[in-house]
C-alpha atoms as a PDB file:
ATOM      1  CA  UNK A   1      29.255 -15.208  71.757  1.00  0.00           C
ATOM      2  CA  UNK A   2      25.692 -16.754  73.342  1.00  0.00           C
ATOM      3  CA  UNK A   3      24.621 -12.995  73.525  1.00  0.00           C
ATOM      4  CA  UNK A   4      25.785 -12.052  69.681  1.00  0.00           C
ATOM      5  CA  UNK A   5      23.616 -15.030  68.623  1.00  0.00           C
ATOM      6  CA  UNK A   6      20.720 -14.245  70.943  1.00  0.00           C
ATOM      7  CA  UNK A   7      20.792 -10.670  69.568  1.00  0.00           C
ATOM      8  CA  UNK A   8      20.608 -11.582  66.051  1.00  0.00           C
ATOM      9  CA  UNK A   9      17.985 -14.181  66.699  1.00  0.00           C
ATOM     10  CA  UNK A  10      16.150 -11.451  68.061  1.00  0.00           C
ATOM     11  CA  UNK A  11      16.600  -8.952  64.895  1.00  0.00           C
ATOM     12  CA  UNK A  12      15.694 -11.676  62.805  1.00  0.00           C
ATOM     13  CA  UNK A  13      12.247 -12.701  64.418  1.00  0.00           C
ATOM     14  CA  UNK A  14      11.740  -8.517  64.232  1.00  0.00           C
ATOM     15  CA  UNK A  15      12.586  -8.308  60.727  1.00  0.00           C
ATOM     16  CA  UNK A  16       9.995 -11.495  59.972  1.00  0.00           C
ATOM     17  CA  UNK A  17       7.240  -9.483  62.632  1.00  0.00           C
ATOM     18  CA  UNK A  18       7.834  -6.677  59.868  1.00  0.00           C
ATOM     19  CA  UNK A  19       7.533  -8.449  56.939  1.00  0.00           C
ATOM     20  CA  UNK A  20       5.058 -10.688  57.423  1.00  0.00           C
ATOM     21  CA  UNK A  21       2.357  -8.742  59.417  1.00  0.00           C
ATOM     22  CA  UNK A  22       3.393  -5.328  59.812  1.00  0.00           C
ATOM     23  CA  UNK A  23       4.437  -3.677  56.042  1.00  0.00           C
ATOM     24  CA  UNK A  24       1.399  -2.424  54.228  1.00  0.00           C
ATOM     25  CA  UNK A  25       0.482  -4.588  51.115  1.00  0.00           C
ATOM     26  CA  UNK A  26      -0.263  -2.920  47.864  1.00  0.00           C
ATOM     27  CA  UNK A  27      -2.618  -4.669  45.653  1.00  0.00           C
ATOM     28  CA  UNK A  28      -2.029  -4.796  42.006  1.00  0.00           C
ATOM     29  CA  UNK A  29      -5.015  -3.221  39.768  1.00  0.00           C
ATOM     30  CA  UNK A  30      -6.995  -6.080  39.176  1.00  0.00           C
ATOM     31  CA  UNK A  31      -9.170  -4.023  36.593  1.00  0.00           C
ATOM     32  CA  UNK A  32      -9.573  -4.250  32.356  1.00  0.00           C
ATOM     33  CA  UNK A  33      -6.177  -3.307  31.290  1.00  0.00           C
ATOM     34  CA  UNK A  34      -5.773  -0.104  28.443  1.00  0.00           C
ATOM     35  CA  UNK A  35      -4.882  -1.158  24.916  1.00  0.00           C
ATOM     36  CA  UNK A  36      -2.757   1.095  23.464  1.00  0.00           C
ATOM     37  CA  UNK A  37      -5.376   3.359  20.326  1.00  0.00           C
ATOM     38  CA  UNK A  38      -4.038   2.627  17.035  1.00  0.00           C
ATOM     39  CA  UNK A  39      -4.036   6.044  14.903  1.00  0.00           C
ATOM     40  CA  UNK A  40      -4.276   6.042  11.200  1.00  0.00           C
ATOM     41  CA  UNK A  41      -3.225   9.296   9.044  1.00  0.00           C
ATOM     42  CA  UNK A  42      -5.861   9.098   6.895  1.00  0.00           C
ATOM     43  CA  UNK A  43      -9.516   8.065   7.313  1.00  0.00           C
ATOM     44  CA  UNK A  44     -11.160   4.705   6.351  1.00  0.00           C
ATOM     45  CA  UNK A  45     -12.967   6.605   3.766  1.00  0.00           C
ATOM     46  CA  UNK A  46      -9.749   7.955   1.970  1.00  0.00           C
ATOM     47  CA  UNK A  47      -8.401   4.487   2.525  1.00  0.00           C
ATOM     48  CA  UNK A  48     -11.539   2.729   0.546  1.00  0.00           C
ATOM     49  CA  UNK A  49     -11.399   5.226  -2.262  1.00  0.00           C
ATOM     50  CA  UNK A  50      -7.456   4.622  -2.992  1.00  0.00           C
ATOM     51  CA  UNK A  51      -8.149   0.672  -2.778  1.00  0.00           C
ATOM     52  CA  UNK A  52     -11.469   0.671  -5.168  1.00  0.00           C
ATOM     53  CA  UNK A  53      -9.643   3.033  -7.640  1.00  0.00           C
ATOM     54  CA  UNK A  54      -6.554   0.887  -7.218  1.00  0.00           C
ATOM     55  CA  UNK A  55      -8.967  -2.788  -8.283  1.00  0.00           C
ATOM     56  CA  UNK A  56     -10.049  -0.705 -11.714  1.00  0.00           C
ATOM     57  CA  UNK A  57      -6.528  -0.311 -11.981  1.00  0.00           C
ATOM     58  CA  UNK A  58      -5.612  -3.665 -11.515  1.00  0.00           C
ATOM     59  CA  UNK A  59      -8.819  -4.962 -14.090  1.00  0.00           C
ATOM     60  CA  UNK A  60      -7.479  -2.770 -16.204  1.00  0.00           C
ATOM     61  CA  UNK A  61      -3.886  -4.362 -16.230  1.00  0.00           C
ATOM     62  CA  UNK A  62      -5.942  -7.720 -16.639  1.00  0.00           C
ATOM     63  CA  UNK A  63      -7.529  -6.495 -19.215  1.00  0.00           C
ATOM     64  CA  UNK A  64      -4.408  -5.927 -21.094  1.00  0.00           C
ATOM     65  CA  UNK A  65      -3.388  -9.490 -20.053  1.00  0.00           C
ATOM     66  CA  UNK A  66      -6.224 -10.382 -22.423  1.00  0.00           C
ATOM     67  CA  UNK A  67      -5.351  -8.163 -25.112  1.00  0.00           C
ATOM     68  CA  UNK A  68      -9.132  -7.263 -24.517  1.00  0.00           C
ATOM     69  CA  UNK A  69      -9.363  -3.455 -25.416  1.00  0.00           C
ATOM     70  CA  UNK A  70     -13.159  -2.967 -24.704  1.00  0.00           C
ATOM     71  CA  UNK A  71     -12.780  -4.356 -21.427  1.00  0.00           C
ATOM     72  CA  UNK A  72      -9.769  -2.040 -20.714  1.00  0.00           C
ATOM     73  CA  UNK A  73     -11.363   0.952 -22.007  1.00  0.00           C
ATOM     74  CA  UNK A  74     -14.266   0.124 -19.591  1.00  0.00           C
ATOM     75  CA  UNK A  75     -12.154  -0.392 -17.045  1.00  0.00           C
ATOM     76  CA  UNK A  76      -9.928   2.996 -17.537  1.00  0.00           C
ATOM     77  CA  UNK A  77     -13.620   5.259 -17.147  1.00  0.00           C
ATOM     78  CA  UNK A  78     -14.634   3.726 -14.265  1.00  0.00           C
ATOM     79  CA  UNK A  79     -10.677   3.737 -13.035  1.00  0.00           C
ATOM     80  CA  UNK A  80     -11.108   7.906 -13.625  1.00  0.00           C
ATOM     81  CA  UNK A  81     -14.792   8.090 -12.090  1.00  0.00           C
ATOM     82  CA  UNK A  82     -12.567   6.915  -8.683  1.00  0.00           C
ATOM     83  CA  UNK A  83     -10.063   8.944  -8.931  1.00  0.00           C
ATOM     84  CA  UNK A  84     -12.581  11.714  -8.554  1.00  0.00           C
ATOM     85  CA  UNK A  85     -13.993  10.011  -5.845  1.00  0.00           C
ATOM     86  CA  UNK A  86     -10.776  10.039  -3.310  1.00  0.00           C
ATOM     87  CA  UNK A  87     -11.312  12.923  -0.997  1.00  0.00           C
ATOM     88  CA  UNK A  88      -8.021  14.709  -0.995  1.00  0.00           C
ATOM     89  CA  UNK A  89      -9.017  17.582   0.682  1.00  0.00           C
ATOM     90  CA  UNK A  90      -8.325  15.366   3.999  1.00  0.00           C
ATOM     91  CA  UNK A  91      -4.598  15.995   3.332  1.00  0.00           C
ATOM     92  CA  UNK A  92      -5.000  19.414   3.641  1.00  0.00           C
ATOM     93  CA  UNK A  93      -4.623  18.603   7.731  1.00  0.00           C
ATOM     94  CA  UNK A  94      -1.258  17.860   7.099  1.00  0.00           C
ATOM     95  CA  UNK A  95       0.312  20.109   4.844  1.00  0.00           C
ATOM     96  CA  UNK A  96      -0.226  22.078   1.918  1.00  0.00           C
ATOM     97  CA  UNK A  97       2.190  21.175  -0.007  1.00  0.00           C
ATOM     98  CA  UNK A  98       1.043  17.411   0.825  1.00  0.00           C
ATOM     99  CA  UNK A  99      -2.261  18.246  -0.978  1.00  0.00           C
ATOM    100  CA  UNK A 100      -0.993  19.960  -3.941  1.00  0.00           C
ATOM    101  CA  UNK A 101       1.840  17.440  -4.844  1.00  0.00           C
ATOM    102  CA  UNK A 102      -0.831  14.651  -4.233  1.00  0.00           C
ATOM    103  CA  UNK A 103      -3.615  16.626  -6.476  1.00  0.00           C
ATOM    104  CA  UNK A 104      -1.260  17.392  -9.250  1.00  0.00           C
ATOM    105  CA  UNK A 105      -0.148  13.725  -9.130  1.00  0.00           C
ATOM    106  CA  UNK A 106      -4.058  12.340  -9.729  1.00  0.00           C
ATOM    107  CA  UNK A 107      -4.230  15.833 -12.620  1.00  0.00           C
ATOM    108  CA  UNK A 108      -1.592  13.597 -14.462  1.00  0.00           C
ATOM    109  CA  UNK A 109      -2.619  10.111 -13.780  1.00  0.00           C
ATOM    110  CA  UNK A 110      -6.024  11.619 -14.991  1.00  0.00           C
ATOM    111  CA  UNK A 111      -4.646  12.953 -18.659  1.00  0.00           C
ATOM    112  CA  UNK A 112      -2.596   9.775 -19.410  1.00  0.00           C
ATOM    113  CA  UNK A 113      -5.730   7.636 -18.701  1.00  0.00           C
ATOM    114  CA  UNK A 114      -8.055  10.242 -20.444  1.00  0.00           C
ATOM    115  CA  UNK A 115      -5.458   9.883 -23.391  1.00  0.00           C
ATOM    116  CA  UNK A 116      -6.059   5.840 -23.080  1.00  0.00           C
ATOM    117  CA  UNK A 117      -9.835   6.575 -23.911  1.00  0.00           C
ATOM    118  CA  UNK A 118      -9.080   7.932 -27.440  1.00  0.00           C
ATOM    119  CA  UNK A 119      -6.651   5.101 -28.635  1.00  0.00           C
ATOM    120  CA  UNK A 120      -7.393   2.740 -30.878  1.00  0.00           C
ATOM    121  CA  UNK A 121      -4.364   0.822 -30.964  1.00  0.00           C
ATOM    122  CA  UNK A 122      -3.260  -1.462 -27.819  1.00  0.00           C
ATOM    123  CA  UNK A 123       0.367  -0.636 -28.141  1.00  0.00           C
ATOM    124  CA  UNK A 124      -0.280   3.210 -28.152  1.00  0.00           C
ATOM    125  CA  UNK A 125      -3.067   1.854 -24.875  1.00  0.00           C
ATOM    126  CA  UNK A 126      -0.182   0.477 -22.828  1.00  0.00           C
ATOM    127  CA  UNK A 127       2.146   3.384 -23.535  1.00  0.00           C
ATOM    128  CA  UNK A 128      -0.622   5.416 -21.780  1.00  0.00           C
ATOM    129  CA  UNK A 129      -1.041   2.785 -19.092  1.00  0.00           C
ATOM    130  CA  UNK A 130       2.584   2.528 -18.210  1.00  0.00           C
ATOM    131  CA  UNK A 131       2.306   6.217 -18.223  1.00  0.00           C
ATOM    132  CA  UNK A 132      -0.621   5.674 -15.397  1.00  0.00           C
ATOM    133  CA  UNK A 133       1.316   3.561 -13.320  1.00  0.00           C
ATOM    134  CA  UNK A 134       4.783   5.968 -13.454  1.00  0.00           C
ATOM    135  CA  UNK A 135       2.437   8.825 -11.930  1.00  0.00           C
ATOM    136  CA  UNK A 136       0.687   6.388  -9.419  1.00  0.00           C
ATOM    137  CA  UNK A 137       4.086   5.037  -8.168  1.00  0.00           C
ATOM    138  CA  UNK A 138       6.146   6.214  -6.973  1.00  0.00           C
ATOM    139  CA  UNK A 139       4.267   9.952  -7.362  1.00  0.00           C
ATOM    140  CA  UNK A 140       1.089   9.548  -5.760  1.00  0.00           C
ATOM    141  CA  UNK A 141       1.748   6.410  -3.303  1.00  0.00           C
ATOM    142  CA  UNK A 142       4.650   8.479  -1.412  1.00  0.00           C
ATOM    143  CA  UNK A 143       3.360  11.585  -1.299  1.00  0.00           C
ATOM    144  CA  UNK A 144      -0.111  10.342   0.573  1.00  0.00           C
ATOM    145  CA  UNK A 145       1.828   7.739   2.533  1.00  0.00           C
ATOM    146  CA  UNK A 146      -0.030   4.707   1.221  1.00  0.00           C
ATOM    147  CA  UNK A 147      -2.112   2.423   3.696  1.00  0.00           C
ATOM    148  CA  UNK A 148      -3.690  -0.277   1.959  1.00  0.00           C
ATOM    149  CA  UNK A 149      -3.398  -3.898   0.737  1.00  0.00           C
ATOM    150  CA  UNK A 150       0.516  -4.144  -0.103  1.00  0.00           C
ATOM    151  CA  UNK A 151       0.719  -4.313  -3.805  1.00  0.00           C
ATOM    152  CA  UNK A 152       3.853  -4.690  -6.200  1.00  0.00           C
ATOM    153  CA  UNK A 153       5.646  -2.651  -8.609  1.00  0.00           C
ATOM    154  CA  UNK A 154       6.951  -5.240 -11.513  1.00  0.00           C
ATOM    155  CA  UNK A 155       8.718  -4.319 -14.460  1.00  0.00           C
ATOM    156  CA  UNK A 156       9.317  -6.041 -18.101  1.00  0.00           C
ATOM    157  CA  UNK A 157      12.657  -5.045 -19.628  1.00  0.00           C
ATOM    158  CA  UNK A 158      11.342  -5.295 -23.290  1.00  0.00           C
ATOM    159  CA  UNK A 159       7.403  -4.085 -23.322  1.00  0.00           C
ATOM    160  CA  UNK A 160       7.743  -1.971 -26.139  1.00  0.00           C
ATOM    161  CA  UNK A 161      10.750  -3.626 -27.933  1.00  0.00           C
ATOM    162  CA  UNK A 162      13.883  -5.199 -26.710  1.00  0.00           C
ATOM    163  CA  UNK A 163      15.135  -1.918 -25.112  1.00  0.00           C
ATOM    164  CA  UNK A 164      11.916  -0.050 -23.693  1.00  0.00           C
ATOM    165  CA  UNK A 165      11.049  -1.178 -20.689  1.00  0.00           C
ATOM    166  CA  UNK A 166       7.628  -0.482 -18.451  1.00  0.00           C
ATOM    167  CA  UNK A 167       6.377  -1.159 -14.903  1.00  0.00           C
ATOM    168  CA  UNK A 168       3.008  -1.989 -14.053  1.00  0.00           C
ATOM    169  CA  UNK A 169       1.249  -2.391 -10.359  1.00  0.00           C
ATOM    170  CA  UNK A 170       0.222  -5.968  -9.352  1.00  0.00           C
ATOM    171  CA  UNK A 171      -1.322  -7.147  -5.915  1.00  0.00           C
ATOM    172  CA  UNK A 172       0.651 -10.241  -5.743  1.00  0.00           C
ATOM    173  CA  UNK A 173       4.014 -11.513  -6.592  1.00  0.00           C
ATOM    174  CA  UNK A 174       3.481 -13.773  -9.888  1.00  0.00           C
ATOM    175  CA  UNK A 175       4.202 -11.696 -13.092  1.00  0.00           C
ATOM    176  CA  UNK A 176       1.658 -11.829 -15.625  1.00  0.00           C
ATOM    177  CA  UNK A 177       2.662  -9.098 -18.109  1.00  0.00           C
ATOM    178  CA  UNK A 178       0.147  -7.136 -19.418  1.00  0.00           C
ATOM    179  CA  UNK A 179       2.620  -5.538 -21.985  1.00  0.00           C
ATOM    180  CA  UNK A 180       3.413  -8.484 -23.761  1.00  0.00           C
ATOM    181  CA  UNK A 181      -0.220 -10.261 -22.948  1.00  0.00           C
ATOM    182  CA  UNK A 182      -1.516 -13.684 -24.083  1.00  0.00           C
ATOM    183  CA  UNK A 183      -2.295 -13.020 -27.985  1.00  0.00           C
ATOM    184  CA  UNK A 184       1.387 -10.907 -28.634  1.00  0.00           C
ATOM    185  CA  UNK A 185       1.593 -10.879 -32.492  1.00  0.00           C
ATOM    186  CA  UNK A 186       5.004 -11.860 -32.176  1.00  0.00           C
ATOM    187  CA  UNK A 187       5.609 -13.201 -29.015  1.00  0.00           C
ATOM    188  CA  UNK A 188       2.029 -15.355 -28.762  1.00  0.00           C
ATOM    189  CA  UNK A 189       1.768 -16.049 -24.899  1.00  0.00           C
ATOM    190  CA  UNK A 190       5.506 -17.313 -24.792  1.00  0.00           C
ATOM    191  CA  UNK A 191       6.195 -14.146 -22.867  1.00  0.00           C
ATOM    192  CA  UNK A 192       3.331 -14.089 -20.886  1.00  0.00           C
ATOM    193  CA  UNK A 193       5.743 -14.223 -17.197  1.00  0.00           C
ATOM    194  CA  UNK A 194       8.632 -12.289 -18.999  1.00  0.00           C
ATOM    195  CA  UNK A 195       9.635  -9.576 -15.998  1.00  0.00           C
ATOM    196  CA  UNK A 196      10.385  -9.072 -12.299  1.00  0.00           C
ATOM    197  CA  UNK A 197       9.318  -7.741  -9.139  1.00  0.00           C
ATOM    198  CA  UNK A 198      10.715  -4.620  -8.815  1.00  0.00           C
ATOM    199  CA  UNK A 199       9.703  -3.048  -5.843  1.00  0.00           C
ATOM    200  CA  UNK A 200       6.882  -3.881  -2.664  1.00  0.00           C
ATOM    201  CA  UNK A 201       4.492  -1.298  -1.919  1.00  0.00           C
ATOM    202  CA  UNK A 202       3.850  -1.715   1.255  1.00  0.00           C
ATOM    203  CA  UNK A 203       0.609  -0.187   3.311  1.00  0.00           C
ATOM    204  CA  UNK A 204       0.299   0.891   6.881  1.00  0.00           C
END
């Protein structure tokens, strides 16, 4: 028994010997630790030119708020001066189908806001603009994989009469209908937060 118990005595003390002073020590790497890169599909160009095309979009959905045509017209040519200005030929590293769905999108959010220009009544005006915003989203905003500022897709269920409804594109949540506006002949500004949210756009 005296020389079981001296034995392991004596494996213990060897396994401590090991441990403690013989085992090589590895040191951890004390050095600037790697951040993982963070890759965007499109450059910070293409981003900028969708976001500054999409704030004369939104001035001209304010502008409507207003029932202010001059300001929306104004709003609408610089609106089309951007979309001329997003360099699309960057999606052509992805696919080409990518590019042409995306180009042919713009083609007709281009002709609806052209056909804005030459209104002269606001009603026949925010027929074309709904008409905008139906190509933008979901057309355009899928097929380039949107990366900006998340924005919102609301809708009012009676923008041209009590069974035509519309969507418009709105960077927050709190509906201010540009269909029905602040001056409506008929509705005054009663109507002003008639709709809903209908959908969240949501960037990268």
């Amino acid at each position: 028994m005296r020389r079981f118990v001296g034995l392991l005595l004596i494996l213990l003390v060897g396994f401590a010997v090991y441990r403690f002073y013989i085992k090589p020590k590895y040191k951890s790497d004390s050095g600037p630790k790697m951040t993982p890169i963070a890759l965007k599909e499109h450059t910070e160009l293409f981003n900028k030119s969708v976001d500054k095309m999409m704030l004369a979009y939104l001035d001209m959905k304010n502008a409507f708020v207003e029932e202010d045509t001059g300001r929306a017209k104004q709003s609408t040519q610089i609106f089309i001066a951007l979309l001329d200005s997003v360099p699309l030929q960057e999606l052509k590293k992805d696919t080409t189908s990518i590019f042409e769905t995306a180009q042919s999108n713009l083609n007709d959010v281009r002709a609806n806001a052209a056909s804005l220009l030459t209104q002269s009544d606001i009603n026949e005006m925010r027929k074309d603009f709904s008409m905008v915003t139906e190509m933008l989203y979901p057309s355009f905003f899928k097929t380039i994989n949107y990366e900006g500022p998340q924005l919102y897709l609301q809708n009012c269920p009676m923008a041209f009469g009590d069974d035509q409804p519309a969507n418009w594109i709105s960077n927050n949540t709190q509906v201010v209908n540009p269909y029905l506006g602040k001056q409506h002949p008929k509705y005054k500004a009663t109507m002003l937060h008639c709709g809903s949210v209908k959908d969240s756009i949501r960037g990268k």
